[in-house]
Protein backbone atom coordinates (compact mmCIF):
# COMPACT_ATOMS: atom_id res chain seq x y z
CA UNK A 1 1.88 83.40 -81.53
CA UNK A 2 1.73 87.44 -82.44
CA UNK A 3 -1.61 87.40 -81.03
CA UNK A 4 -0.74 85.86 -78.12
CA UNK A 5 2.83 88.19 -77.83
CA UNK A 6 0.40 90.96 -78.07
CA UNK A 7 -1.83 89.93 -75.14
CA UNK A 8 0.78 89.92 -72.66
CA UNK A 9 2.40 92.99 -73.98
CA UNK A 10 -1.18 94.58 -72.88
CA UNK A 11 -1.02 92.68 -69.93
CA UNK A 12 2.17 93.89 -68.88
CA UNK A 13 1.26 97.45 -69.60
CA UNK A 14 -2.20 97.16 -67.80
CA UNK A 15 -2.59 98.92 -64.94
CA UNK A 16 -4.20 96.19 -63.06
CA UNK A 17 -1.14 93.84 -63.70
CA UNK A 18 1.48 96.40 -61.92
CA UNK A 19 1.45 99.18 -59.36
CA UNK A 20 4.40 101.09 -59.25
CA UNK A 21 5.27 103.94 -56.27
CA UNK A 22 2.68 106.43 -56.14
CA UNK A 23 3.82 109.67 -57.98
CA UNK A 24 1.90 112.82 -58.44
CA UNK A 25 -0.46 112.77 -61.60
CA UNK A 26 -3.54 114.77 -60.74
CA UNK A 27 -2.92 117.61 -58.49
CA UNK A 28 -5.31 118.05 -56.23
CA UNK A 29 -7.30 114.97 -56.98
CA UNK A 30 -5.56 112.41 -54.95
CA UNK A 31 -6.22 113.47 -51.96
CA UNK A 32 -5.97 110.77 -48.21
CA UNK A 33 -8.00 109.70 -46.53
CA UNK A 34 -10.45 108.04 -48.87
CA UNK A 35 -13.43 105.89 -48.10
CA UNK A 36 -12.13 102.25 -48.93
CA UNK A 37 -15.66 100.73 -50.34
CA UNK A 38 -14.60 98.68 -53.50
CA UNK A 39 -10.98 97.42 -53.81
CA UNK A 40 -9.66 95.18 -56.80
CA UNK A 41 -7.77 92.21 -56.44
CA UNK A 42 -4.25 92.26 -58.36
CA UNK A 43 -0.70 90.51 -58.61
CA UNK A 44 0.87 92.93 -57.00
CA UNK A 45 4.12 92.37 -55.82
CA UNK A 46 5.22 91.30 -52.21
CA UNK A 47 5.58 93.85 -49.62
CA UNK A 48 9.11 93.42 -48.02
CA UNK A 49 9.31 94.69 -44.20
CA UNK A 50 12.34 94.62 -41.65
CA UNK A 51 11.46 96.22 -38.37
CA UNK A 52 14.16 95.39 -36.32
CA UNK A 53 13.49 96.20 -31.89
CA UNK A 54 14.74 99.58 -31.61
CA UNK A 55 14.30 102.90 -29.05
CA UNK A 56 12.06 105.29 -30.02
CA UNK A 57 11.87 109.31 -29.18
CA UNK A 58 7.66 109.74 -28.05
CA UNK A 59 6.43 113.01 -27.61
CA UNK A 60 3.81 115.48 -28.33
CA UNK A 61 3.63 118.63 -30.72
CA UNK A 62 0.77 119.78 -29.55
CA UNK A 63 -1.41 118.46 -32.31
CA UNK A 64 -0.34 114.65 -32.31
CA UNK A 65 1.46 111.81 -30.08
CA UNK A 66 4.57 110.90 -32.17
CA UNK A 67 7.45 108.25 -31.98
CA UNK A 68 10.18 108.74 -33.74
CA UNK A 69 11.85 105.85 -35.04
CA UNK A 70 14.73 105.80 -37.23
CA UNK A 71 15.27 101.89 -38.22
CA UNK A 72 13.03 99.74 -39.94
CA UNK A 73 12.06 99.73 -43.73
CA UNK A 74 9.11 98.46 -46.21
CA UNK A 75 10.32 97.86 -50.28
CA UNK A 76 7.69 98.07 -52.35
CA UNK A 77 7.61 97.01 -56.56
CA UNK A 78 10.91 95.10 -55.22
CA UNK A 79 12.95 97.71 -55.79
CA UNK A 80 12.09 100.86 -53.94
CA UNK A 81 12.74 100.63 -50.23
CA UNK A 82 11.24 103.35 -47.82
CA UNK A 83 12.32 103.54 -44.51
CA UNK A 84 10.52 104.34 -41.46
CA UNK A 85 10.72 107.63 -39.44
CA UNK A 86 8.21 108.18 -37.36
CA UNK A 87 4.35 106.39 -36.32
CA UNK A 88 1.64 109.20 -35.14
CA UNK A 89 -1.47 108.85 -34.15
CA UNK A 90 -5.06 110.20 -35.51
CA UNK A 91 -8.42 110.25 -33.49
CA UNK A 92 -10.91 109.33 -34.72
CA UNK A 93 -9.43 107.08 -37.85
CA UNK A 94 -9.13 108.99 -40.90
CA UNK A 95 -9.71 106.54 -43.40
CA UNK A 96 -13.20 104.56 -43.68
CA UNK A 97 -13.90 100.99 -44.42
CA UNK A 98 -17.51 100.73 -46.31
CA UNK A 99 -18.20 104.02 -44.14
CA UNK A 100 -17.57 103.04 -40.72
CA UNK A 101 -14.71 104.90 -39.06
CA UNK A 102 -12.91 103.11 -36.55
CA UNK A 103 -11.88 105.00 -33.08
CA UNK A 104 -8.34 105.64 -34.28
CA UNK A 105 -5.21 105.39 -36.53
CA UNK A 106 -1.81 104.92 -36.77
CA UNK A 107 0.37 105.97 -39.77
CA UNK A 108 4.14 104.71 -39.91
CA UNK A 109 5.37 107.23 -41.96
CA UNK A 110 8.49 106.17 -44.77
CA UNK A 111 10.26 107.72 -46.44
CA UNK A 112 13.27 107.31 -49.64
CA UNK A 113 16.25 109.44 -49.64
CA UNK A 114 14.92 111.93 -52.22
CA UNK A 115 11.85 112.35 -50.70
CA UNK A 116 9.22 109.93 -51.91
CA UNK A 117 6.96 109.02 -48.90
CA UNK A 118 4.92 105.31 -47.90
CA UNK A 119 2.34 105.17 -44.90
CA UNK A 120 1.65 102.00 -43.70
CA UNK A 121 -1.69 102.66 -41.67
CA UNK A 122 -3.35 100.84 -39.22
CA UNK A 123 -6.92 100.77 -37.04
CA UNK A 124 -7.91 100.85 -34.07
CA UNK A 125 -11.13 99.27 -32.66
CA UNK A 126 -12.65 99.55 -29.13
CA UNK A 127 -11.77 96.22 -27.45
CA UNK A 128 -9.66 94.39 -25.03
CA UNK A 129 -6.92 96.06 -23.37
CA UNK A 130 -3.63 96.26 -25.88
CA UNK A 131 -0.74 95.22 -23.11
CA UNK A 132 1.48 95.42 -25.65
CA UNK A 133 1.10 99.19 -25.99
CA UNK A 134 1.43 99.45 -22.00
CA UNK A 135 4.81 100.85 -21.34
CA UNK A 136 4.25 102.92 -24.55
CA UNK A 137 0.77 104.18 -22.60
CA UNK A 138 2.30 104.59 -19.42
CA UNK A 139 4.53 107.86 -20.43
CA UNK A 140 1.72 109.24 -23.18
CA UNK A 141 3.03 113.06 -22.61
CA UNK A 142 0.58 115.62 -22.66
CA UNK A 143 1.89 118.49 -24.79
CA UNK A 144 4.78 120.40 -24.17
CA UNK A 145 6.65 117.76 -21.92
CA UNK A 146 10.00 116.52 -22.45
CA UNK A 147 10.34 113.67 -24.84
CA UNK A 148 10.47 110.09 -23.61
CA UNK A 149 12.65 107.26 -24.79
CA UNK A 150 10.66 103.81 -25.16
CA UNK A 151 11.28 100.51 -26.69
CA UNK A 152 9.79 99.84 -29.98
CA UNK A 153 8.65 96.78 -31.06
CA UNK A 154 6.77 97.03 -34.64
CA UNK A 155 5.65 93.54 -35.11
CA UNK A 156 4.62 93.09 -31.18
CA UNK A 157 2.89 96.92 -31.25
CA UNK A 158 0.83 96.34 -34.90
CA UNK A 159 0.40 92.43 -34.68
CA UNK A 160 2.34 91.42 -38.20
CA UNK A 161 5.33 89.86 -39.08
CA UNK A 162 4.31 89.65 -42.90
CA UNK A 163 2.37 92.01 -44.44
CA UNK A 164 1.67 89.76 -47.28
CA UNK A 165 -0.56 87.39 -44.84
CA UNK A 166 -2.97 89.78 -44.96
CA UNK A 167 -5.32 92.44 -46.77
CA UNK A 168 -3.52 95.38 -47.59
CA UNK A 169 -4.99 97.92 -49.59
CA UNK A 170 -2.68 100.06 -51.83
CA UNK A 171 -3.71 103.39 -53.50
CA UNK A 172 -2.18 106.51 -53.95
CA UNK A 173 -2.88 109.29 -52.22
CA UNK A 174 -1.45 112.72 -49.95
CA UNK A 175 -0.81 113.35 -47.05
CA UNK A 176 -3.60 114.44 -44.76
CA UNK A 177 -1.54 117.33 -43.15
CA UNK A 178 -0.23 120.15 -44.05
CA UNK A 179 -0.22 123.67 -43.66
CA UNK A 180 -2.32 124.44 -47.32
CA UNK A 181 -4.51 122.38 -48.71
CA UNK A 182 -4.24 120.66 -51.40
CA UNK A 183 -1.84 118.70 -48.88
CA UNK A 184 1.52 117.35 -50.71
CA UNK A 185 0.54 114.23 -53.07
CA UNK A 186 2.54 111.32 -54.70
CA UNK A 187 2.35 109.19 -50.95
CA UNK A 188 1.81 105.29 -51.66
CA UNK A 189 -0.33 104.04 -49.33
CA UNK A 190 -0.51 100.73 -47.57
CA UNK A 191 -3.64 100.78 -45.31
CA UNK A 192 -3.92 97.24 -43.62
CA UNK A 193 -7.79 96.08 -43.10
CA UNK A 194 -6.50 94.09 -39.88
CA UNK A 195 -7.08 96.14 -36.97
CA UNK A 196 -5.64 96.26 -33.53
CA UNK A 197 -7.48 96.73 -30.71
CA UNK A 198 -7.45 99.06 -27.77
CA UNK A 199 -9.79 99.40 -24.31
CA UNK A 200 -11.95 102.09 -24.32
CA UNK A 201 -9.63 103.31 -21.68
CA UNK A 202 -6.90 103.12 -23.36
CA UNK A 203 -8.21 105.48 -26.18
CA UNK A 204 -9.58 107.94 -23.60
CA UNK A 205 -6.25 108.55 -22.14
CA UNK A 206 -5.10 109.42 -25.50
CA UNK A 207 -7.63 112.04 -26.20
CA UNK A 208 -6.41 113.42 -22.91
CA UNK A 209 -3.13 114.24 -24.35
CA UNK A 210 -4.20 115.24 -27.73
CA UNK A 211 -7.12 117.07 -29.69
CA UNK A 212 -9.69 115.60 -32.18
CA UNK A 213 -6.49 115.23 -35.08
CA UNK A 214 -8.34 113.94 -38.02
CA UNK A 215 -9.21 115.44 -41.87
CA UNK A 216 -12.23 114.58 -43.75
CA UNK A 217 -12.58 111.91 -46.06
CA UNK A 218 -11.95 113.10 -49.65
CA UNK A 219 -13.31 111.80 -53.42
CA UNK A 220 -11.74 109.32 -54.66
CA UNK A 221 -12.32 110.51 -58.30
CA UNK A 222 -11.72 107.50 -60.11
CA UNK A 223 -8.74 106.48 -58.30
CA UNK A 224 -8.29 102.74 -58.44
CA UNK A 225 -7.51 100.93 -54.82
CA UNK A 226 -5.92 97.56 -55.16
CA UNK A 227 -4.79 94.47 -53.10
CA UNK A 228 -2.56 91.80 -53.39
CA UNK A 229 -3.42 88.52 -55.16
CA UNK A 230 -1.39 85.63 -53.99
């Protein structure tokens, strides 16, 4: 019986058995975005989303297309709940899957009220037309123009209701801008392998708008990226 109170005591400590929010442990070694070429299957807790149909503020900076979006949430470790600000765009994708980068990437960026930050990223891959992205498309501002109000729809825009129905991968990382580098760590990552897809159209107008907006990909020293077991 002690042995066996033992065991789960280590299990319960193990890292493998729980991921909590991403805090910063190694400065300047947890850098995004990572190549994701080995991930390790763990009970992680469910991901808890509520994305409710909201308007959004589009625009451009200069540097990225952005849609601000202040409603909507994902809890991770059932207790800390992020909520969602804003979803920007990256060409090509930052992150790599076995080292193929995809043609681009969205990040919905989350954050708690003192500061702790979530992505939720997705790809994009060259394929059929995206009509759910069209009226979203059809007022893409170059940079410089005046902000645009559009309808947001998160599970009709990224194709999920659930993020627990698929592969998420979960590691802990930065951001991947900033104005020195190391860029500001501690950001829990959620980096969905499903992709959406996009017409090769569709992803030229959007380098029309906005420059190559993409960082390197960066060691993973040692880090440890992890998806949930059912």
């Amino acid at each position: 019986m002690r042995r066996l109170a033992l065991l789960l005591l280590f299990l319960a400590a193990s890292p493998a058995a729980a991921q909590s929010v991403c805090t910063v442990v190694r400065p300047g070694r947890e850098q995004s975005p990572v190549d994701i070429r080995t991930a390790t299957a763990t009970p992680l807790t469910r991901l808890v989303t509520s994305y409710p149909v909201v308007q959004g503020k589009l625009f451009n900076d200069g540097h990225r297309v952005q849609v601000n979006v202040h409603s909507g949430s994902v809890t991770v470790d059932d207790s800390v709940r992020f909520d969602l600000e804003e979803f920007h765009f990256h060409w090509p994708a930052e992150h790599e899957l076995v080292g193929q980068r995809p043609a681009a990437e969205i990040h919905m960026v989350h954050k708690t009220p003192d500061g702790r930050v979530a992505v939720v990223g997705t790809w994009i891959r060259v394929g059929a037309r995206n009509r759910d992205w069209d009226e979203i498309w059809a007022h893409l501002p170059a940079a410089g123009d005046d902000s645009v109000e559009v309808r947001v729809d998160v599970a009709q825009l990224f194709g999920f209701t659930d993020l627990n129905a698929e592969r998420v991968y979960r590691y802990c990382g930065s951001l991947t801008t900033g104005t020195t580098e190391p860029f500001t760590e501690g950001v829990t990552w959620l980096m969905r392998r499903t992709a959406i897809t996009m017409s090769r159209a569709q992803l030229d107008r959007l380098r029309r708008v906005m420059h190559r907006y993409s960082r390197d990909i960066q060691p993973l020293n040692r880090r440890v990226i992890r998806y949930r077991r059912p």
